[in-house]
Protein backbone atom coordinates (compact mmCIF):
# COMPACT_ATOMS: atom_id res chain seq x y z
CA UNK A 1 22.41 -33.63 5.96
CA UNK A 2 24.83 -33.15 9.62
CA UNK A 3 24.95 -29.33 8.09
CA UNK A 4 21.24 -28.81 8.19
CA UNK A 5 20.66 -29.90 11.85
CA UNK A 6 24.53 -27.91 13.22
CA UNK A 7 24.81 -26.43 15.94
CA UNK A 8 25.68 -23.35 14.01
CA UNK A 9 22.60 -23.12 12.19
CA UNK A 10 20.88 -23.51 15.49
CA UNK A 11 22.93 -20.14 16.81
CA UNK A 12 21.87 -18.22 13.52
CA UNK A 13 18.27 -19.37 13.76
CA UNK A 14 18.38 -18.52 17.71
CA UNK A 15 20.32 -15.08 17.28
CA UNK A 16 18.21 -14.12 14.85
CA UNK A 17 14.69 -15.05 16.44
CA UNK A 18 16.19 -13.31 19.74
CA UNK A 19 17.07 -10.12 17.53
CA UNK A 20 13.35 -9.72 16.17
CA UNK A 21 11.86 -10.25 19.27
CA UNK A 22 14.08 -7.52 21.63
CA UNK A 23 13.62 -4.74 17.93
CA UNK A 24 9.49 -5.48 17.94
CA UNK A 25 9.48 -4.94 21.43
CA UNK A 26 11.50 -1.73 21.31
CA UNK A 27 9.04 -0.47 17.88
CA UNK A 28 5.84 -2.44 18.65
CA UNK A 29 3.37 0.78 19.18
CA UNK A 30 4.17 1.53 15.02
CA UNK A 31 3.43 -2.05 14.55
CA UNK A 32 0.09 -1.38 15.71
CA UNK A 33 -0.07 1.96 13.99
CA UNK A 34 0.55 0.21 10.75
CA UNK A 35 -2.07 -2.89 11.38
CA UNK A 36 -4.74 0.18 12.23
CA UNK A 37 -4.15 1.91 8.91
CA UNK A 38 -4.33 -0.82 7.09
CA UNK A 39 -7.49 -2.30 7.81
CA UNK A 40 -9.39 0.97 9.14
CA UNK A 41 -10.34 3.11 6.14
CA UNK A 42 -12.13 5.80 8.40
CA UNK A 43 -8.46 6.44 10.05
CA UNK A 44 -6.64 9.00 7.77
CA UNK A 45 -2.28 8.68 7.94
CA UNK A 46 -0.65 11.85 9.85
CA UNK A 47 2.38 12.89 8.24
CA UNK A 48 4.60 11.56 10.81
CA UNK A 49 3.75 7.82 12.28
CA UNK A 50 4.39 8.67 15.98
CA UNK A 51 1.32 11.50 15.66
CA UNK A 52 -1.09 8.38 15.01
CA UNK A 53 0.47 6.67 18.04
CA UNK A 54 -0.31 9.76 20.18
CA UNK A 55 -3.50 9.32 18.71
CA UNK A 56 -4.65 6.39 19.14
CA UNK A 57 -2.93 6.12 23.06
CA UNK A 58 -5.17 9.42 23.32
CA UNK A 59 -8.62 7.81 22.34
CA UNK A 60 -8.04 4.78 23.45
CA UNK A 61 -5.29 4.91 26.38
CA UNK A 62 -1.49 3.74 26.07
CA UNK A 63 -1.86 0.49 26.49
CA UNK A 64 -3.65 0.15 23.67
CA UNK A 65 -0.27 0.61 21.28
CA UNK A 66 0.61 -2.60 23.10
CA UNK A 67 -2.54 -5.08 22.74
CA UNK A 68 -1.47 -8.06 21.67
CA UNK A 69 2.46 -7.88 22.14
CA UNK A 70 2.91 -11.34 23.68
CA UNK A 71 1.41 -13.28 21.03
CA UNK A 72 3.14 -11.11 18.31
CA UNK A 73 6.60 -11.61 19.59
CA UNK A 74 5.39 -15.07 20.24
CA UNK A 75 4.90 -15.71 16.51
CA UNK A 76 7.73 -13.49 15.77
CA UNK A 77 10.11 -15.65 17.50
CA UNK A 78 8.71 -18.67 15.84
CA UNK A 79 8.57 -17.44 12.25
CA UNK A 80 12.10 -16.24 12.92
CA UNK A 81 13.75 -18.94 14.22
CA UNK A 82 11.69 -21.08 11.47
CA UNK A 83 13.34 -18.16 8.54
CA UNK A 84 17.02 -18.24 9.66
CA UNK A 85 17.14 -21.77 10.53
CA UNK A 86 16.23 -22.97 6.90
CA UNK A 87 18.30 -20.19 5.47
CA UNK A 88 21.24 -21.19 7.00
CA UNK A 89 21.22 -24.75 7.05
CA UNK A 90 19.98 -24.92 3.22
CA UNK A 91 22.79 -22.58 2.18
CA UNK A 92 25.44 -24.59 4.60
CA UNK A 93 23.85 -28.37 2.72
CA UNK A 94 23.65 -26.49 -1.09
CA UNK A 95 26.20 -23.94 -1.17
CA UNK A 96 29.64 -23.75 -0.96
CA UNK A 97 30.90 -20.79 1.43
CA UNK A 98 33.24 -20.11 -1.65
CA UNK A 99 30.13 -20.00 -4.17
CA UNK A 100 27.59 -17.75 -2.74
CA UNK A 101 26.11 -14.84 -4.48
CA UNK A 102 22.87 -12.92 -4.39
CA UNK A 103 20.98 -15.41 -6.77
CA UNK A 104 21.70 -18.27 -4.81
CA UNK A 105 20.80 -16.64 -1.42
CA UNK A 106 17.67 -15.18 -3.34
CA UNK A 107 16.64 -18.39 -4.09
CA UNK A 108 17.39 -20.11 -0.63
CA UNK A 109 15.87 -17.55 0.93
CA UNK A 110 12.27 -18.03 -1.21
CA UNK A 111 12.37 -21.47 0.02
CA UNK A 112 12.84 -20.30 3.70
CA UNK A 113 10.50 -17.99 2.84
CA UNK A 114 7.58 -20.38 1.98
CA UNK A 115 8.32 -23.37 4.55
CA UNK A 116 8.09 -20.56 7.24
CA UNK A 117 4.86 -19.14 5.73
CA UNK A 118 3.16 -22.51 5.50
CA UNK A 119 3.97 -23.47 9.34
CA UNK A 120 3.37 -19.74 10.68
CA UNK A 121 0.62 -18.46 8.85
CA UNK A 122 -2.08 -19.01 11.46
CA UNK A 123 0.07 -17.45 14.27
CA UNK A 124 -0.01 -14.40 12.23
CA UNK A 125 -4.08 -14.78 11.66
CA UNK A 126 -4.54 -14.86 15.17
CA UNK A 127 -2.06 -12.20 16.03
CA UNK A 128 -3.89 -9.53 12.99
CA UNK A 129 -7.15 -10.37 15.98
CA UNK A 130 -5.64 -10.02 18.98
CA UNK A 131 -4.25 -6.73 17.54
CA UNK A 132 -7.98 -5.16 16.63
CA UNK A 133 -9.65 -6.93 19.50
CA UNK A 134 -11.46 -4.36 21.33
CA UNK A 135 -10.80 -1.39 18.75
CA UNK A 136 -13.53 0.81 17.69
CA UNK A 137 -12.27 1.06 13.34
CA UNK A 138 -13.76 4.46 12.30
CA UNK A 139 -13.86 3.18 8.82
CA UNK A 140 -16.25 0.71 10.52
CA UNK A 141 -15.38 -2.45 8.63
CA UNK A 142 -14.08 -4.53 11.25
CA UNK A 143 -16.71 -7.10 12.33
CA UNK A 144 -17.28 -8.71 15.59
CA UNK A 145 -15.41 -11.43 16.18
CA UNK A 146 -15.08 -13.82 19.13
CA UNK A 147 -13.14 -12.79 22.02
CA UNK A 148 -9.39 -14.09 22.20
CA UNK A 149 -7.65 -14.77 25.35
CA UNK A 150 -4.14 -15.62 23.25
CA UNK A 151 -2.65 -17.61 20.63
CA UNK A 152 -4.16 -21.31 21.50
CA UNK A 153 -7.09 -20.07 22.12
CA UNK A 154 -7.31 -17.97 18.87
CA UNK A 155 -6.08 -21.15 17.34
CA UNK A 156 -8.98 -22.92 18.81
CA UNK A 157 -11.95 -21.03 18.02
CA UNK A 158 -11.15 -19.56 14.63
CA UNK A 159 -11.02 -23.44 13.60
CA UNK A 160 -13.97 -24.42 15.35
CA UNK A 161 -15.91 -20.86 14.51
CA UNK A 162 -14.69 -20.27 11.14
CA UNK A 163 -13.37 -23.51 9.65
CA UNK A 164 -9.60 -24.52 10.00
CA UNK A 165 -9.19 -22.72 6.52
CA UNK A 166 -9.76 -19.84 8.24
CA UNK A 167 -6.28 -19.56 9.58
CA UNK A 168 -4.58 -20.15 6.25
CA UNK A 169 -6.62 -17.43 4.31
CA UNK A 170 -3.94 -14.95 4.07
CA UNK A 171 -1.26 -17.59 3.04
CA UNK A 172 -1.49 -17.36 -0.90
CA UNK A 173 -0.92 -13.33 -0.21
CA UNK A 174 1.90 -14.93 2.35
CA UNK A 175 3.08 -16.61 -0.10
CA UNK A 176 3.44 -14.35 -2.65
CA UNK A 177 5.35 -11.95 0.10
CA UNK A 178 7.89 -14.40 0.25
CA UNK A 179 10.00 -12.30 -2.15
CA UNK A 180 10.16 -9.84 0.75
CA UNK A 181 12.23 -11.23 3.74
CA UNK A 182 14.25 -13.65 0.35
CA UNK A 183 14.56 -9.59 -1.12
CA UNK A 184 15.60 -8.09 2.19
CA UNK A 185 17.75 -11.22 3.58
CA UNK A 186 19.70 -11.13 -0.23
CA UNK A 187 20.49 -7.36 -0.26
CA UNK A 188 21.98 -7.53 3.47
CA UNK A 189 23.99 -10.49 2.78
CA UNK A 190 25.12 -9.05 -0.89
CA UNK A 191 25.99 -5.48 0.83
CA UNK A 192 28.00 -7.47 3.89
CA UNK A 193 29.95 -9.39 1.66
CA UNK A 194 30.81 -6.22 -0.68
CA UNK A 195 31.70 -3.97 2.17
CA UNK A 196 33.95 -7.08 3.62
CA UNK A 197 36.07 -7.50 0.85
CA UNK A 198 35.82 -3.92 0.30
CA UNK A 199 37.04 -2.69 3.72
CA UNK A 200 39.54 -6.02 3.85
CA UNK A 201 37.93 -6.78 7.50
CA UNK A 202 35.88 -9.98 8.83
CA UNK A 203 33.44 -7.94 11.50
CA UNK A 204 31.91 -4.74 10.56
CA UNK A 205 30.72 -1.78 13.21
CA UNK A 206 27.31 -2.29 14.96
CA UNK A 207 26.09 0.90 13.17
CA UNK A 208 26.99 -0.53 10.00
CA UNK A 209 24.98 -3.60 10.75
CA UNK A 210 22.65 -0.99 11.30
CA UNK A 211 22.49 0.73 8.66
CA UNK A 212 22.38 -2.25 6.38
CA UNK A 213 19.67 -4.13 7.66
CA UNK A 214 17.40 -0.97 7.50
CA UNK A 215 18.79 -0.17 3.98
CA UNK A 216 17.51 -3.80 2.61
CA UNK A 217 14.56 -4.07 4.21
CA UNK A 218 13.37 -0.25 3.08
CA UNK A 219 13.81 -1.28 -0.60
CA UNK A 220 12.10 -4.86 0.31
CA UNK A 221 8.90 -3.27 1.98
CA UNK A 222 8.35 -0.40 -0.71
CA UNK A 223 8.54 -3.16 -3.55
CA UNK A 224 6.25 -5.30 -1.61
CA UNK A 225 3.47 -3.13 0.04
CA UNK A 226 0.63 -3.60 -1.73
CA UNK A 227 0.73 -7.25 -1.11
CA UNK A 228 1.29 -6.48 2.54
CA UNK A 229 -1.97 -4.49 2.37
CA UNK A 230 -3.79 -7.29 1.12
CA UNK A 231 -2.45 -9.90 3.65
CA UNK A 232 -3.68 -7.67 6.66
CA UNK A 233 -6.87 -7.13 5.10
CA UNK A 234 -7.35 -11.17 4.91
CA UNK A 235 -6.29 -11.67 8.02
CA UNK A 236 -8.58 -9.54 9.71
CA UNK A 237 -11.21 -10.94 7.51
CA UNK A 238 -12.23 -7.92 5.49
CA UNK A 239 -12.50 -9.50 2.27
CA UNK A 240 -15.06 -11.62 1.28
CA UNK A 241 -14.42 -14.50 0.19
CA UNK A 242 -17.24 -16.49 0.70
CA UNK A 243 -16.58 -20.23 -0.71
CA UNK A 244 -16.83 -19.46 -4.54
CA UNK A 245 -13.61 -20.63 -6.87
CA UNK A 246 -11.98 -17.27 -7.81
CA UNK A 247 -13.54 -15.33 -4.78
CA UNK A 248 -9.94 -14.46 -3.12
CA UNK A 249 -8.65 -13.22 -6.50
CA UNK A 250 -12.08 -11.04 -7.40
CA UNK A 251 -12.17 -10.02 -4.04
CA UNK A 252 -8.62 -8.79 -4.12
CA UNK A 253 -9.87 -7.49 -7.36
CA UNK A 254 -11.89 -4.99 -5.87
CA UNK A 255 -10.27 -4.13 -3.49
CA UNK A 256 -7.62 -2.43 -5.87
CA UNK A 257 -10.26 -0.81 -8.03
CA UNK A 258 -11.77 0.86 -4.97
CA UNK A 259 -8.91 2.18 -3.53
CA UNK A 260 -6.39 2.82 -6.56
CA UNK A 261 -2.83 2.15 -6.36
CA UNK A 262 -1.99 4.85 -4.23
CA UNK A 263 -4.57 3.53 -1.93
CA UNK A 264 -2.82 0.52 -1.59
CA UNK A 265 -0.18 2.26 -0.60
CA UNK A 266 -2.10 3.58 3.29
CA UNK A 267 0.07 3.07 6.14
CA UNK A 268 3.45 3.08 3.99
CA UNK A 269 5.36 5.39 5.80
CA UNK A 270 4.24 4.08 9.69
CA UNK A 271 5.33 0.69 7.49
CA UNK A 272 8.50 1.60 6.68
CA UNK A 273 9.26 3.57 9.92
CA UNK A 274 8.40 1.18 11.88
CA UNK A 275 10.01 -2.03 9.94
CA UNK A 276 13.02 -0.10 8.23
CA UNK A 277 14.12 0.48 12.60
CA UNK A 278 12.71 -2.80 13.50
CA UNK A 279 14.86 -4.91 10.94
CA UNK A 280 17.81 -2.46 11.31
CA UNK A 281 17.76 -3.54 15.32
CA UNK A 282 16.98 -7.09 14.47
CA UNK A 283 20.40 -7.35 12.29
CA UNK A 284 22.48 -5.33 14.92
CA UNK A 285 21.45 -7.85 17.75
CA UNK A 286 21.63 -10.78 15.22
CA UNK A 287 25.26 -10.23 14.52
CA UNK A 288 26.60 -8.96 17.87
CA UNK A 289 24.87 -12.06 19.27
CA UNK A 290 26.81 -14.66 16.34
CA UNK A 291 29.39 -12.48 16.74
CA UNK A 292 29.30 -13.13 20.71
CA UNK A 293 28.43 -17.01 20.77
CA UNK A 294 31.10 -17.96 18.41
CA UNK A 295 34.02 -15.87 20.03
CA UNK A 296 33.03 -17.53 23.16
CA UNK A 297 33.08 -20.95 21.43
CA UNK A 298 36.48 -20.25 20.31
CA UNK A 299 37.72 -19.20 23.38
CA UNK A 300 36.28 -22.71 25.06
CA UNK A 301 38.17 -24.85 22.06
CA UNK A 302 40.86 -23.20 23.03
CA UNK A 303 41.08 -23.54 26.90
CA UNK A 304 39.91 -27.06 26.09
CA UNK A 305 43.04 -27.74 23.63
CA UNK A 306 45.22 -26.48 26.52
């Protein structure tokens, strides 16, 4: 077990956490584009994503696009650091470097993907709130809810309000998305290691970083979206689902026979605008960071072997 608990893993988990958290920041007011299509039924998807920003800073003032940043990069940085930390350190303890392939980081990276939805889940709860705290939905669906002063106290009185199930009532949805960062994570690390061995090099160009982290996570989200549709909807509570046995899955139910498959599909292309540039920042920074720490580790061993 020294592999899973390396300081190595620790730089991947902490490169990668710091990654997400400078590319939200950069693309959060799409983020919130993406959360208001989702759940708000009366809002109707411009053709181009940054026309419902203008929008909605229009109606309801700029800083609107950034309500609730600090508790989403919060919970970004945790879920992160949770992802890339079991990724790495399961792969390091069950995988050979000489023996990896895109099966075997597919299914490392579904394990990664459901330890970090179990422990992050209510973060993510809270954060779907904090997002549509104070917005007026024209689809007028969202109910009132208590008023959240951050994550703890989200934490707090959705428990004590709501019952502590509350928090994990997107996590079967969660779960099921788990095949979207093990999808996404797969492809990037199965393009790397073809265009390494392909170009005969160990460190590719930041654009290519770039490029490839926006590639993978394009095909991940499109595969994925309708489940992504359903997890914001549960975490803003707008499916009932009362406390009967097969409520979730007849309430999910009905939500695709109202809105068809191509509704499920609202919000897709602020969705992929907005997480296709947000991953493809996130991998950039991820690697230049590794790519930093570990040349600067180097050149310490070797001052230290002089």
């Amino acid at each position: 077990m020294t592999h899973l608990f390396s300081y190595e893993t620790f730089v991947h988990a902490v490169a990668g956490a710091t990654g997400s958290g400078i590319a939200m920041t950069v693309f959060y007011p799409l983020d919130t584009v993406k959360i208001r299509l989702q759940v708000d039924d009366g809002r109707i998807p411009r053709s181009i994503p940054v026309l419902d920003a203008i929008d909605i800073a229009r109606e309801e003032g700029v800083l609107a696009l950034y309500r609730g940043l600090h508790s989403v990069i919060t919970s970004l940085f945790t879920s992160n650091f949770v992802y890339f930390y079991t990724f790495h350190g399961l792969r390091r303890v069950l995988i050979p470097a000489g023996e990896r392939s895109a099966v075997k980081d597919l299914l490392i990276g579904t394990i990664a993907g459901i330890v970090n939805v179990v422990i992050t889940t209510p973060l993510w709860t809270v954060n779907t709130r904090l997002q549509l705290q104070g917005t007026k939905l024209k689809g007028g669906e969202h109910r009132n809810v208590s008023h959240y002063s951050g994550i703890v106290d989200g934490l707090v009185k959705i428990a004590r309000e709501e019952g502590l199930a509350e928090l994990w009532r997107s996590c079967p949805a969660s779960l099921l998305l788990v095949c979207n960062p093990a999808i996404h994570f797969t492809l990037y690390e199965a393009l790397k290691r073809r265009l390494h061995r392909r170009l005969g090099v160990k460190e590719l160009s930041a654009l290519t970083y770039f490029l490839l982290g926006g590639l993978a996570k394009c095909i991940a989200t499109t595969a994925t979206y309708p489940m992504q549709f359903i997890q914001s909807k549960l975490r803003a509570g707008q499916l009932n689902t009362n406390n009967s046995k097969h409520s979730l899955l007849m309430s999910v139910l009905e939500l695709v026979r109202s809105k068809g498959m191509v509704g499920m599909y609202k919000g897709l292309e602020a969705k992929l605008f907005q997480t296709v540039l947000t991953s493809a920042l996130m991998f950039l920074c991820y690697e230049e960071i590794i790519s930093f720490v570990f040349a600067l580790l180097r050149v310490k061993g070797a001052a230290a072997v002089k």
